[in-house]
Structures are given as C-alpha cells and as structure tokens.
N, C-alpha and C. Protein backbone atom coordinates (compact mmCIF):
# COMPACT_ATOMS: atom_id res chain seq x y z
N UNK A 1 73.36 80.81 57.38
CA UNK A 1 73.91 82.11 57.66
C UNK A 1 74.87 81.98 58.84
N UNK A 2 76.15 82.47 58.69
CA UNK A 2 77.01 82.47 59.71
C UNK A 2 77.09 83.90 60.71
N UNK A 3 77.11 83.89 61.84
CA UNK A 3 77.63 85.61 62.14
C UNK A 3 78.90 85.58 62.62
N UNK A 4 79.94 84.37 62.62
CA UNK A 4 81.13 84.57 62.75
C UNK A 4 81.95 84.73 61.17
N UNK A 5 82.86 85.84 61.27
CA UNK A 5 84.25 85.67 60.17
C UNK A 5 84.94 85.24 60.56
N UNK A 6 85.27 83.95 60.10
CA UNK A 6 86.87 83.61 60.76
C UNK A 6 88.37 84.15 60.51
N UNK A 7 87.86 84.85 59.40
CA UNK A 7 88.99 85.79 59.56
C UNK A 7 89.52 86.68 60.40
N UNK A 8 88.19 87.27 61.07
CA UNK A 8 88.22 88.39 61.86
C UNK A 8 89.04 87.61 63.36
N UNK A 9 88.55 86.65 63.31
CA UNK A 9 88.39 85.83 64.63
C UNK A 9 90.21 85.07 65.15
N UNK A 10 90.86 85.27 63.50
CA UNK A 10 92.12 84.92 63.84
C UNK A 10 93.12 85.83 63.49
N UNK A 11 92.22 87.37 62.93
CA UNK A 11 92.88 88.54 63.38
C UNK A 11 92.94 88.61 64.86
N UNK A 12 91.89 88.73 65.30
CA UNK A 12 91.71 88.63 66.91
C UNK A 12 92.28 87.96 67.90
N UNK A 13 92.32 86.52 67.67
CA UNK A 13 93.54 85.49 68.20
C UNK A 13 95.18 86.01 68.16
N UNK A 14 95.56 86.44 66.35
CA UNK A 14 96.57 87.23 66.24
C UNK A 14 96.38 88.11 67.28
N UNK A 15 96.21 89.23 67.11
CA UNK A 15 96.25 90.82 68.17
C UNK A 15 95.97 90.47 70.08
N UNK A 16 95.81 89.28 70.38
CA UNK A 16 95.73 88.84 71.65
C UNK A 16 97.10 88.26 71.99
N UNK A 17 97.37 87.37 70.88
CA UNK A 17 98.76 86.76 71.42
C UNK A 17 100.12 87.89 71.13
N UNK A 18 100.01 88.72 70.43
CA UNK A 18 101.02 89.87 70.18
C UNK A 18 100.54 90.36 71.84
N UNK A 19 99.73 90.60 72.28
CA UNK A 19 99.07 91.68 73.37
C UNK A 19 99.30 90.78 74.22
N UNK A 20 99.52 89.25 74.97
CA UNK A 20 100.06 89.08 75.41
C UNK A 20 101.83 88.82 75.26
N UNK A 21 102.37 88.86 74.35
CA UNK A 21 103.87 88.66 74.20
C UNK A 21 104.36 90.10 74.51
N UNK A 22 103.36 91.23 74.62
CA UNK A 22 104.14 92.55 74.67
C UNK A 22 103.99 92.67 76.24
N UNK A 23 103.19 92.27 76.59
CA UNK A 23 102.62 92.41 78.37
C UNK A 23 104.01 91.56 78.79
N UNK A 24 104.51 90.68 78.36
CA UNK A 24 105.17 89.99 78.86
C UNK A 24 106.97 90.60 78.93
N UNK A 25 106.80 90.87 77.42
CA UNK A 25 108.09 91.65 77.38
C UNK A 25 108.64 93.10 78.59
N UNK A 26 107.31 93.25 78.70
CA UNK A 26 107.16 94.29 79.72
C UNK A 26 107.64 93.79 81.41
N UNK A 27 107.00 92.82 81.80
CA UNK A 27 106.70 92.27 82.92
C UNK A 27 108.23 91.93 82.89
N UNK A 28 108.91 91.01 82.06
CA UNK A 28 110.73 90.53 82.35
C UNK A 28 111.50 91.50 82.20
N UNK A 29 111.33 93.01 81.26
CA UNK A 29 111.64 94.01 81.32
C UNK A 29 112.07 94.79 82.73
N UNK A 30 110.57 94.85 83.61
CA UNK A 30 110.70 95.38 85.31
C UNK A 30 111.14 94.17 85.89
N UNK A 31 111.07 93.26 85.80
CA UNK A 31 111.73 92.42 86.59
C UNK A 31 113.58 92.40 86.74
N UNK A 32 113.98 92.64 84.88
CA UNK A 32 115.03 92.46 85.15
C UNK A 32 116.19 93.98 85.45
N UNK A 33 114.73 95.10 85.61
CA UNK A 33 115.42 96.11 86.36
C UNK A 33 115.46 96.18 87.96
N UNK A 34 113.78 95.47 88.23
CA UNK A 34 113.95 95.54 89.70
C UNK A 34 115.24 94.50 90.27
N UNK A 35 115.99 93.76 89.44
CA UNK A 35 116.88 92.62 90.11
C UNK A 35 118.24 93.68 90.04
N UNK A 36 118.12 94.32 88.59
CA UNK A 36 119.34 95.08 88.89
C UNK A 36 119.77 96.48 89.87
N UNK A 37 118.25 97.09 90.57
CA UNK A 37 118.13 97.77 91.87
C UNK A 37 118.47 97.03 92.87
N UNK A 38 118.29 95.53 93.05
CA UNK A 38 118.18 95.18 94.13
C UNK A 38 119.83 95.05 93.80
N UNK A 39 120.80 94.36 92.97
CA UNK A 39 122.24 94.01 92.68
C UNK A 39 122.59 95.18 93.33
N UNK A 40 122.50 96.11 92.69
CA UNK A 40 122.61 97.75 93.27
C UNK A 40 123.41 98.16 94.55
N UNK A 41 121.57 97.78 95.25
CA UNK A 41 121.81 98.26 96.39
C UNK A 41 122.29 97.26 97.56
N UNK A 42 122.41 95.97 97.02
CA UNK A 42 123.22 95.27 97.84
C UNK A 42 124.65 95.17 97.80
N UNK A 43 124.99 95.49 96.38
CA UNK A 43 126.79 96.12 96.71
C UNK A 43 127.11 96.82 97.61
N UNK A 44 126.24 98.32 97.36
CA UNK A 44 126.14 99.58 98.02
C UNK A 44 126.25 99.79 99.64
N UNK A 45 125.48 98.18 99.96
CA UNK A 45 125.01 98.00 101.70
C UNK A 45 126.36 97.36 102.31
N UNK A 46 126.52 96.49 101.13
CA UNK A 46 128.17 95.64 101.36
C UNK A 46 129.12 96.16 101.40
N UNK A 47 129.42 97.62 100.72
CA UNK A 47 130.58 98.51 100.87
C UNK A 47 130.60 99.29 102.02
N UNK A 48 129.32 99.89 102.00
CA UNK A 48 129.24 100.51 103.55
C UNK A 48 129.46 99.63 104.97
N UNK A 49 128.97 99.02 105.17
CA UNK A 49 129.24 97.57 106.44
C UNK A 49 130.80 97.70 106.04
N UNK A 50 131.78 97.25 105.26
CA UNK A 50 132.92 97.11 105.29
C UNK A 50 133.50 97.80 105.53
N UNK A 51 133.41 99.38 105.17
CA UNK A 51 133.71 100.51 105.14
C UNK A 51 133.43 100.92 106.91
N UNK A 52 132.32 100.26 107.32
CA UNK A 52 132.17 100.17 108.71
C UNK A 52 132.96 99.49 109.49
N UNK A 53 133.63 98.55 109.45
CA UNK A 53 134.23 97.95 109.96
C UNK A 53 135.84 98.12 109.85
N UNK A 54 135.91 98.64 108.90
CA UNK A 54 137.47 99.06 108.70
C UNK A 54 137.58 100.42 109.77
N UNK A 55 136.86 101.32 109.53
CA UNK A 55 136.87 102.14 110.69
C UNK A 55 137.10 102.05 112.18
N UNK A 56 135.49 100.74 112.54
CA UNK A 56 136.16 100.13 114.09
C UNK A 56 137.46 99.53 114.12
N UNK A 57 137.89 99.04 112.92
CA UNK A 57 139.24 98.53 113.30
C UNK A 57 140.69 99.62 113.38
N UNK A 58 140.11 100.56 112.73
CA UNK A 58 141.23 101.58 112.88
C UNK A 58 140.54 102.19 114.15
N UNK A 59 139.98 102.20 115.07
CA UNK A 59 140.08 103.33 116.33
C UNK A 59 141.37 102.61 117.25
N UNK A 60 141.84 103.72 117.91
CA UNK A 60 143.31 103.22 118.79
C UNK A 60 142.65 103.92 120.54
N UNK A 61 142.01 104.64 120.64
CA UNK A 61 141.72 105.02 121.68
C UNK A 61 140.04 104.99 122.17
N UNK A 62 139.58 105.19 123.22
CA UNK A 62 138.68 105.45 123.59
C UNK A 62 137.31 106.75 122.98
N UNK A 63 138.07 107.81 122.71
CA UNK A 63 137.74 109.18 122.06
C UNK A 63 137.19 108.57 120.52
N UNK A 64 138.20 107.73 120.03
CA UNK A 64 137.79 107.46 118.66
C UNK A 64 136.63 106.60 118.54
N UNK A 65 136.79 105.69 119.31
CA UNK A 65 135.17 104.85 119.95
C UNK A 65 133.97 105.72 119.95
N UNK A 66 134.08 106.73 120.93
CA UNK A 66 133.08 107.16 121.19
C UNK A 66 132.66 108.13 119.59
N UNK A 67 133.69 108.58 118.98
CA UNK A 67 133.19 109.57 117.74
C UNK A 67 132.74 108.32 117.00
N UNK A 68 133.29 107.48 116.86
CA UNK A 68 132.70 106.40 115.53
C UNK A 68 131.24 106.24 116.13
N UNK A 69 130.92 105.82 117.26
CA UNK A 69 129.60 104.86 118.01
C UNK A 69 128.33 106.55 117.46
N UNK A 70 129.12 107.81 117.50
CA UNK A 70 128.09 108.93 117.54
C UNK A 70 127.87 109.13 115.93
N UNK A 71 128.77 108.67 115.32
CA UNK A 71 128.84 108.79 114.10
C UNK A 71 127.42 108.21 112.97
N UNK A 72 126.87 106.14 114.17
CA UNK A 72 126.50 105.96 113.54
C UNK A 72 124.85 106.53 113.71
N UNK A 73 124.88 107.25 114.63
CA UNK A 73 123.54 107.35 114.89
C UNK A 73 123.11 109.23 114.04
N UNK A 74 124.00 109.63 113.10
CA UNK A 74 123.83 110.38 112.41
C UNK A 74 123.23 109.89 110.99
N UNK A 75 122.54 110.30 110.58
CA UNK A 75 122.00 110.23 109.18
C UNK A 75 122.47 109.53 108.37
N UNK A 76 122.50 108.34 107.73
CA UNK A 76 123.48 107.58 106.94
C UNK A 76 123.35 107.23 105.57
N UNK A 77 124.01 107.51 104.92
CA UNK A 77 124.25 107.41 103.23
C UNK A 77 123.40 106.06 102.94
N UNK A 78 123.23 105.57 103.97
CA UNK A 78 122.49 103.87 103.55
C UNK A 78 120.91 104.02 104.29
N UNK A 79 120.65 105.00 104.52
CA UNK A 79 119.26 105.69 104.92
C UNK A 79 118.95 106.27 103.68
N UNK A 80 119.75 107.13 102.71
CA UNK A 80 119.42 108.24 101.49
C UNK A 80 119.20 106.78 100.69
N UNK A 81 120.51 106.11 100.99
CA UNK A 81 119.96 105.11 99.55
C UNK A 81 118.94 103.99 99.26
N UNK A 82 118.72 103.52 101.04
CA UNK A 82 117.00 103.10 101.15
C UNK A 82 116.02 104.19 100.81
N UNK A 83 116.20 105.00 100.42
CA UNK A 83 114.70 105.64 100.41
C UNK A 83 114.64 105.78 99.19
N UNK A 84 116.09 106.41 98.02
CA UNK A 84 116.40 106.41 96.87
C UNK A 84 115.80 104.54 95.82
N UNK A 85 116.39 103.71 97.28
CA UNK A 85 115.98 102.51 96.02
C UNK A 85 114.54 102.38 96.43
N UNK A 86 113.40 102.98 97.21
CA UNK A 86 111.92 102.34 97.07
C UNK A 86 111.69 103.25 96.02
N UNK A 87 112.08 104.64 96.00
CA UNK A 87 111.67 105.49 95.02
C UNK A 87 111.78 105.07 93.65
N UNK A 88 112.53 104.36 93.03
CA UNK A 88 113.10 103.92 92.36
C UNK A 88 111.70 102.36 92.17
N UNK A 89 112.28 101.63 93.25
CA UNK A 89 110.91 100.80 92.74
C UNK A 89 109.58 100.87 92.59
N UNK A 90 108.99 102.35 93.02
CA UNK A 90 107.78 102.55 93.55
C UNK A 90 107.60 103.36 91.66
N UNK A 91 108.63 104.19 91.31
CA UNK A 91 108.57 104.19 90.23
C UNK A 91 108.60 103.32 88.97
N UNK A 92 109.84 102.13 89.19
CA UNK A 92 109.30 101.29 88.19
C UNK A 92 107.80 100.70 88.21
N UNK A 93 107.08 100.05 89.28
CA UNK A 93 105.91 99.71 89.32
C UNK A 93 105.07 100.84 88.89
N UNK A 94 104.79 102.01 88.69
CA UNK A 94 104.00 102.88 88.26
C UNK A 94 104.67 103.21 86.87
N UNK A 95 105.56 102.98 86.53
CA UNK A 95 105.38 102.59 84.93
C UNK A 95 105.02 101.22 83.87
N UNK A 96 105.47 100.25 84.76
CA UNK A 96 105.28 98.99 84.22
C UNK A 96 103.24 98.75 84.31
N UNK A 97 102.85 99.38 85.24
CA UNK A 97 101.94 99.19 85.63
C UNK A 97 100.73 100.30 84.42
N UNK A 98 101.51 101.46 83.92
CA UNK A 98 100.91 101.87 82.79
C UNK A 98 101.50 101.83 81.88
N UNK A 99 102.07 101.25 81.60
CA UNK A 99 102.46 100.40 79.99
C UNK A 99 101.54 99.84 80.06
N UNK A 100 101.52 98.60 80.53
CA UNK A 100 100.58 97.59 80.49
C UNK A 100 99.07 98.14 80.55
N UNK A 101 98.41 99.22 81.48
CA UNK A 101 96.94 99.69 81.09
C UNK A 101 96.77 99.99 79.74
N UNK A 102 97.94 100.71 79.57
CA UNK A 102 98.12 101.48 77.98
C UNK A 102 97.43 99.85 76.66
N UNK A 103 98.19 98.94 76.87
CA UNK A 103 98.39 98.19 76.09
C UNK A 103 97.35 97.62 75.79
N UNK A 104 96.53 97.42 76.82
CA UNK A 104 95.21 96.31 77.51
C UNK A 104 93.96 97.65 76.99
N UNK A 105 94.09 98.48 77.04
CA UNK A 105 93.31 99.42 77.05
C UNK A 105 92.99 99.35 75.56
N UNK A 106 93.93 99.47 74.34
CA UNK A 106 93.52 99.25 73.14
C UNK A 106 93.00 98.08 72.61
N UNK A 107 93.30 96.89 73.35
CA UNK A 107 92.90 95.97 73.19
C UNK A 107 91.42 95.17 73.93
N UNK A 108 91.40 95.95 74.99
CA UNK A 108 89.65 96.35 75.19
C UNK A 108 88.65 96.45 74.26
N UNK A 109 89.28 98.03 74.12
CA UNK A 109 88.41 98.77 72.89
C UNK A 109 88.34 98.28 71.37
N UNK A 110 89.29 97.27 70.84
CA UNK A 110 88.78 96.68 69.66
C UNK A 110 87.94 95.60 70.21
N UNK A 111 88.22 95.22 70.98
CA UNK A 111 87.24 93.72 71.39
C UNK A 111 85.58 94.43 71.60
N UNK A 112 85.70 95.68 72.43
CA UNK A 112 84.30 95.95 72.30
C UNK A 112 83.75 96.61 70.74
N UNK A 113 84.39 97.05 70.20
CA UNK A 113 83.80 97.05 68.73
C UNK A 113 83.48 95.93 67.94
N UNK A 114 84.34 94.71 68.20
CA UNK A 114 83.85 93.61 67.84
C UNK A 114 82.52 92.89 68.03
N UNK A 115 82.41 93.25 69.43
CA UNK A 115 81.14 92.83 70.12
C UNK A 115 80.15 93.44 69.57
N UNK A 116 79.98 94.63 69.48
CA UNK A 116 79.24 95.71 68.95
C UNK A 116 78.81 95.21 67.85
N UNK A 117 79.84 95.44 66.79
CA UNK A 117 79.49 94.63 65.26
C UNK A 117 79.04 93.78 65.24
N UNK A 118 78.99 92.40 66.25
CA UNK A 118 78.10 91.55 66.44
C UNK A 118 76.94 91.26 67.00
N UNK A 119 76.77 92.36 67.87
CA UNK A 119 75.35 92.29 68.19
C UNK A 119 74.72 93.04 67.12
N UNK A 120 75.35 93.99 65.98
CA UNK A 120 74.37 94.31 64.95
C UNK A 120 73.91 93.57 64.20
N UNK A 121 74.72 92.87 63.82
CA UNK A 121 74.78 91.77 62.82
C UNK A 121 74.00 90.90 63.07
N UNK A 122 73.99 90.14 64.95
CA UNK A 122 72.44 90.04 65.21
C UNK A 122 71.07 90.36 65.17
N UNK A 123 71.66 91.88 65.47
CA UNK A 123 70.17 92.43 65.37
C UNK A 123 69.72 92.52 63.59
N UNK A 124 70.02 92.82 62.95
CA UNK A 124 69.88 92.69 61.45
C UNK A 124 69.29 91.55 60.71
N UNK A 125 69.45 90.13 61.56
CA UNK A 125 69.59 89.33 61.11
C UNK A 125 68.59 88.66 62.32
N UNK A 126 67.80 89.26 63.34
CA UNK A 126 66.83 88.32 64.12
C UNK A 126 65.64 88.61 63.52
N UNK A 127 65.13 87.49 63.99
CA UNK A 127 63.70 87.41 63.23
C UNK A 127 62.49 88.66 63.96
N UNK A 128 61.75 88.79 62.84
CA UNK A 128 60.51 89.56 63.65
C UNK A 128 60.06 89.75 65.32
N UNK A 129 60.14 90.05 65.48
CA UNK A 129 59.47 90.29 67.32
C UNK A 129 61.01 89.91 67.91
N UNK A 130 61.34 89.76 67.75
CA UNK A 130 62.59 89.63 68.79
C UNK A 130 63.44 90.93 69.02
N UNK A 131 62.90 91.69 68.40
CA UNK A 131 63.65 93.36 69.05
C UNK A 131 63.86 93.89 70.32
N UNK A 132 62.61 93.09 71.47
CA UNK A 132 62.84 93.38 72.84
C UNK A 132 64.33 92.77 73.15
N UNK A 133 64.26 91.59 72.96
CA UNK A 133 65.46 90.92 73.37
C UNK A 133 66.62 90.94 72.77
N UNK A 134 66.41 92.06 71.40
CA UNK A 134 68.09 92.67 71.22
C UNK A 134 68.46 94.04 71.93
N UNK A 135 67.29 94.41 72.30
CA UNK A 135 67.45 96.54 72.68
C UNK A 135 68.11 95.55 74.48
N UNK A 136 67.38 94.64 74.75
CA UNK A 136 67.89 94.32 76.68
C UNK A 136 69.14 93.33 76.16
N UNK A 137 69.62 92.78 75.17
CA UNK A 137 70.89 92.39 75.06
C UNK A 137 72.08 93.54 74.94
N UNK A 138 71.14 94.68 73.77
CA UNK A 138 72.40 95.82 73.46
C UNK A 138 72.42 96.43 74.78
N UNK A 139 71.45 96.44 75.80
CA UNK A 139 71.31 97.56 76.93
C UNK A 139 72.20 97.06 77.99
N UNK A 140 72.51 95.24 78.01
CA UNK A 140 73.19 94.82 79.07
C UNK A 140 74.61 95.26 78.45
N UNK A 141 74.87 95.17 77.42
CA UNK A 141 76.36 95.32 76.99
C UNK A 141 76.80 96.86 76.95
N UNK A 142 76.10 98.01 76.85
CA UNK A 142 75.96 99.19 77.61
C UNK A 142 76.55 99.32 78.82
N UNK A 143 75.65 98.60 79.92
CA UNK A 143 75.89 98.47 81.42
C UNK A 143 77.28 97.93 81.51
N UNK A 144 77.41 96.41 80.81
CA UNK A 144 78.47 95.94 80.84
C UNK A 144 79.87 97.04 80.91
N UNK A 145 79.82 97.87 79.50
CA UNK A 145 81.07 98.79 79.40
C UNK A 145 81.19 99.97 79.98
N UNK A 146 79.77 100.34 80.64
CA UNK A 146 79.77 101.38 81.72
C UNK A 146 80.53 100.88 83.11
N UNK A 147 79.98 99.71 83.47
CA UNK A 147 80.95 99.31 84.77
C UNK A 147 82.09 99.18 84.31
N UNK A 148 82.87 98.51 83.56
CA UNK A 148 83.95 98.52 83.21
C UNK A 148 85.05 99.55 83.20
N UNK A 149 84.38 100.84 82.41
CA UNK A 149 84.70 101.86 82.73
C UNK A 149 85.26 102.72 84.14
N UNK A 150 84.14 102.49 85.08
CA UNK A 150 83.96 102.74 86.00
C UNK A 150 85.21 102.36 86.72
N UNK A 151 85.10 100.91 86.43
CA UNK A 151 86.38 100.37 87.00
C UNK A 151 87.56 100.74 86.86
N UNK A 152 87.69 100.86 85.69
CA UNK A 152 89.35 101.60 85.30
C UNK A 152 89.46 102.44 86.11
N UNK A 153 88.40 103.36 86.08
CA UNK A 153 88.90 105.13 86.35
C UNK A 153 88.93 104.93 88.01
N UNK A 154 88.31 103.86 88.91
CA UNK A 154 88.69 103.42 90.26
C UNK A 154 89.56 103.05 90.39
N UNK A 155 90.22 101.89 89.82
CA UNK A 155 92.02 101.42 89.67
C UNK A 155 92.82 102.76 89.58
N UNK A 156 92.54 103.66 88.35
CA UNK A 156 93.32 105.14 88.47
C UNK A 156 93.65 105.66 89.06
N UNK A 157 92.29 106.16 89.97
CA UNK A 157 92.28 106.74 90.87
C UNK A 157 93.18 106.26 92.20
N UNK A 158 93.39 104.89 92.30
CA UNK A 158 93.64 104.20 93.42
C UNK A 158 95.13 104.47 93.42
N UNK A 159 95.30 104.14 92.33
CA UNK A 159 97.16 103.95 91.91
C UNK A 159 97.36 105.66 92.03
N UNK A 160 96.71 106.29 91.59
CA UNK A 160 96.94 108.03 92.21
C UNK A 160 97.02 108.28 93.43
N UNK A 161 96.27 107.82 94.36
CA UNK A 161 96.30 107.86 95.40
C UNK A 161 97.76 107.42 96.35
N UNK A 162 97.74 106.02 95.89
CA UNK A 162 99.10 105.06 96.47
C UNK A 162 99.99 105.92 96.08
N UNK A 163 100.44 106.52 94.75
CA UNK A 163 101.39 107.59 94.57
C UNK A 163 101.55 108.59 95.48
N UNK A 164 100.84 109.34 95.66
CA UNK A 164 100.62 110.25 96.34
C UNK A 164 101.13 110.01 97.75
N UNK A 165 100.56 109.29 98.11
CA UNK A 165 101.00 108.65 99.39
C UNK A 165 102.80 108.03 99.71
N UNK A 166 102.88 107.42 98.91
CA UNK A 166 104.05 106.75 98.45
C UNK A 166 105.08 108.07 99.07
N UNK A 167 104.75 109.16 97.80
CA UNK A 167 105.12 110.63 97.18
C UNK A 167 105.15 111.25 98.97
N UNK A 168 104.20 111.53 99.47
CA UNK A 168 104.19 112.00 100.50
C UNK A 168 105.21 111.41 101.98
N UNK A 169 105.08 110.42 101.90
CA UNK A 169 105.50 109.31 102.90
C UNK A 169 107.71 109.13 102.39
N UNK A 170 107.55 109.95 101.32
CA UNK A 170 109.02 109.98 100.95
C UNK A 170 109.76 111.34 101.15
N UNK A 171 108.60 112.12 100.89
CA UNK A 171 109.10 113.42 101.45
C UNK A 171 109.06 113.75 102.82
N UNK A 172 108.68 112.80 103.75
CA UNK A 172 108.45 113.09 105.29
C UNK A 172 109.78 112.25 106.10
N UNK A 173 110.01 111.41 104.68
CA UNK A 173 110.94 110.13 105.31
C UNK A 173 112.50 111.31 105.40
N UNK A 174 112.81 112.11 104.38
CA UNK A 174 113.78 112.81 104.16
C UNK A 174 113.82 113.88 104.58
N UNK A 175 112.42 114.34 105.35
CA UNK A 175 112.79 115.96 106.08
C UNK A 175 112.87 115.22 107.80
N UNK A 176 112.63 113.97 108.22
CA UNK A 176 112.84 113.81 109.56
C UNK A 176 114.67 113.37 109.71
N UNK A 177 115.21 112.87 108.98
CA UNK A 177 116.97 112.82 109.12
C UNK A 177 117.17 113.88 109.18
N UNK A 178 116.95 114.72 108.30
CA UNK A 178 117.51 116.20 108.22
C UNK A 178 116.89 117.12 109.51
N UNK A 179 115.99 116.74 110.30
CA UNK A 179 115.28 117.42 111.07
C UNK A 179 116.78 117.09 112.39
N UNK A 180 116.32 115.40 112.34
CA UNK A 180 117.19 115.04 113.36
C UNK A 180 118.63 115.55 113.23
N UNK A 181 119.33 115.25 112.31
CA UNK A 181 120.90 116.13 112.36
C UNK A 181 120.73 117.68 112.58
N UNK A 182 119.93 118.34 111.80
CA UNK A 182 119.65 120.07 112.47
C UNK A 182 119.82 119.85 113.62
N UNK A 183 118.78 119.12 114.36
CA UNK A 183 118.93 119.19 115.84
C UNK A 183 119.94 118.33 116.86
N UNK A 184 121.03 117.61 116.13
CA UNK A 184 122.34 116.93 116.80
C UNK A 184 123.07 118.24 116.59
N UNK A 185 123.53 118.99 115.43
CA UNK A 185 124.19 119.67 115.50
C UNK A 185 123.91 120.73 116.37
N UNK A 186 122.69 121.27 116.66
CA UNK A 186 122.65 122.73 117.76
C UNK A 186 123.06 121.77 118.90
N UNK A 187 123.05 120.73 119.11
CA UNK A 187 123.21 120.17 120.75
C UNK A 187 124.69 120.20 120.85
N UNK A 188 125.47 120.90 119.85
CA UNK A 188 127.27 120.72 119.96
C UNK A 188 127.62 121.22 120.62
C-alpha cells in the first residue's frame, strides 16, 4: 500500500516552481522600478545642484549673494522630492510585499489540504489501536496551522503598523517646511 500519488506530488513540485518563478517575476519587477526611482531622482538632484550653481555664478553684487544664500534655506523642491521618492518606495515595498503574501498564501493553503488528505489517508489506513496517535498527530497539525495563522495576522498587523507610521512620519515631514516658510515669511 502506498500513501503517496506521484502524481499529486509532481502536481505539487509543478505549482511550487510556477510559485516560485512568479515570486520572482515580482521581486525583478520592484527592483527594476526601485532602480528606475532611484535614475529618477538622481537626474532630478543633478539638475537642481546645476541649476544651483548657475545661479551663484550669475550673482554680480553682494545683495544678490545674500538673496541666493536666503534662498537656500527656504523649503526646496529637492526636500518635496525626497519625501515624494520614500513615498514612492515605501509604497512599492507595500505592494511587492502583498503580491507576494497574496501568492504564498494560496500556496499554503493547498499544501495544507494536502497534508490533511494525508493524514486521512493515514488514519484510514492505521492499524487497530493506533487512533491515539493519529487524533495527537491530527491535533499537532491543528496547532501547527493555528500558529501559523497567528503569524500571518502578526506580520499584518506589523506591516500596518510600519505604514501607518511611515504614513504619519510623512505627513509631519511636509507640514514642518510649510510651518517653517509660514513663519520666514511673517518675519518679512
């Protein structure tokens, strides 16, 4: 008597290596957006610096010195667009990051039906008196997918949290420039 199908078993092999080739497609996917944020915003930093410097080179007087030097300590387009590109990455990682639960998550749940089916198939198939030691095998694999569980919905929770935070820590980043220029401008 066998309790493996090998059929089943290289369905299973199949649906693992698809489930990793899609994790993967995913993973070079954010990668090759986070490279094109970073291309981005290093043009962006490179135009401004130049754009900086063409300026100091056009001042002719003293007055113009001093407006450029006050200039830079005002709020700067390369402040909006640091905060714009973490937002940006803080978002790709919270999607790449549930794709991939998404993906892993179905592929959990057939593996534990598999398991399942096989511990019936055990149990069906053990001899007399051995029922204690299938009810504390089925009971550990219970526990097993209860912690498991558990776990996810702690990772969830966690990555909710970091959002949140993230979320919060971006909206505080963009009302203190704006706080600070409100208050350069009444000092005119």
């Amino acid at each position: 008597m066998s309790f493996f199908n090998s059929e089943k078993l290289q369905a299973t092999q199949k649906a693992n290596l698809d489930l990793l080739q899609q994790i993967s497609g995913k993973v070079f996917a954010s990668v090759e957006q986070l490279s094109q944020l970073q291309f981005k915003a290093l043009r962006d930093s490179t135009e401004e610096h130049f754009e900086g410097v063409r300026k100091l080179l056009a001042v002719r007087d003293p007055q113009g010195f001093a407006d450029l030097q006050a200039s830079f300590t005002q709020p700067s387009a390369q402040t909006e667009r640091l905060a714009e590109f973490n937002r940006q990455v803080q978002a790709l990682i919270v999607g790449t990051q549930a794709d991939i639960a998404k993906l892993t998550e179905s592929q959990v749940e057939a593996g534990t039906q598999q398991v399942n089916e096989f511990v019936e198939s055990i149990s069906k198939n053990a001899p007399a008196g051995s029922e204690p030691v299938v009810a504390a095998f089925k009971s550990g694999l219970a526990n097993a997918g209860t912690v498991f569980e558990s776990a996810q919905k702690a990772v969830k929770q966690a990555s909710d949290v970091a959002q949140s935070g993230f979320d919060a820590a971006t909206a505080a980043g963009k009302a203190a420039p704006e706080a600070g220029a409100k208050a350069t401008n009444g000092n005119k």
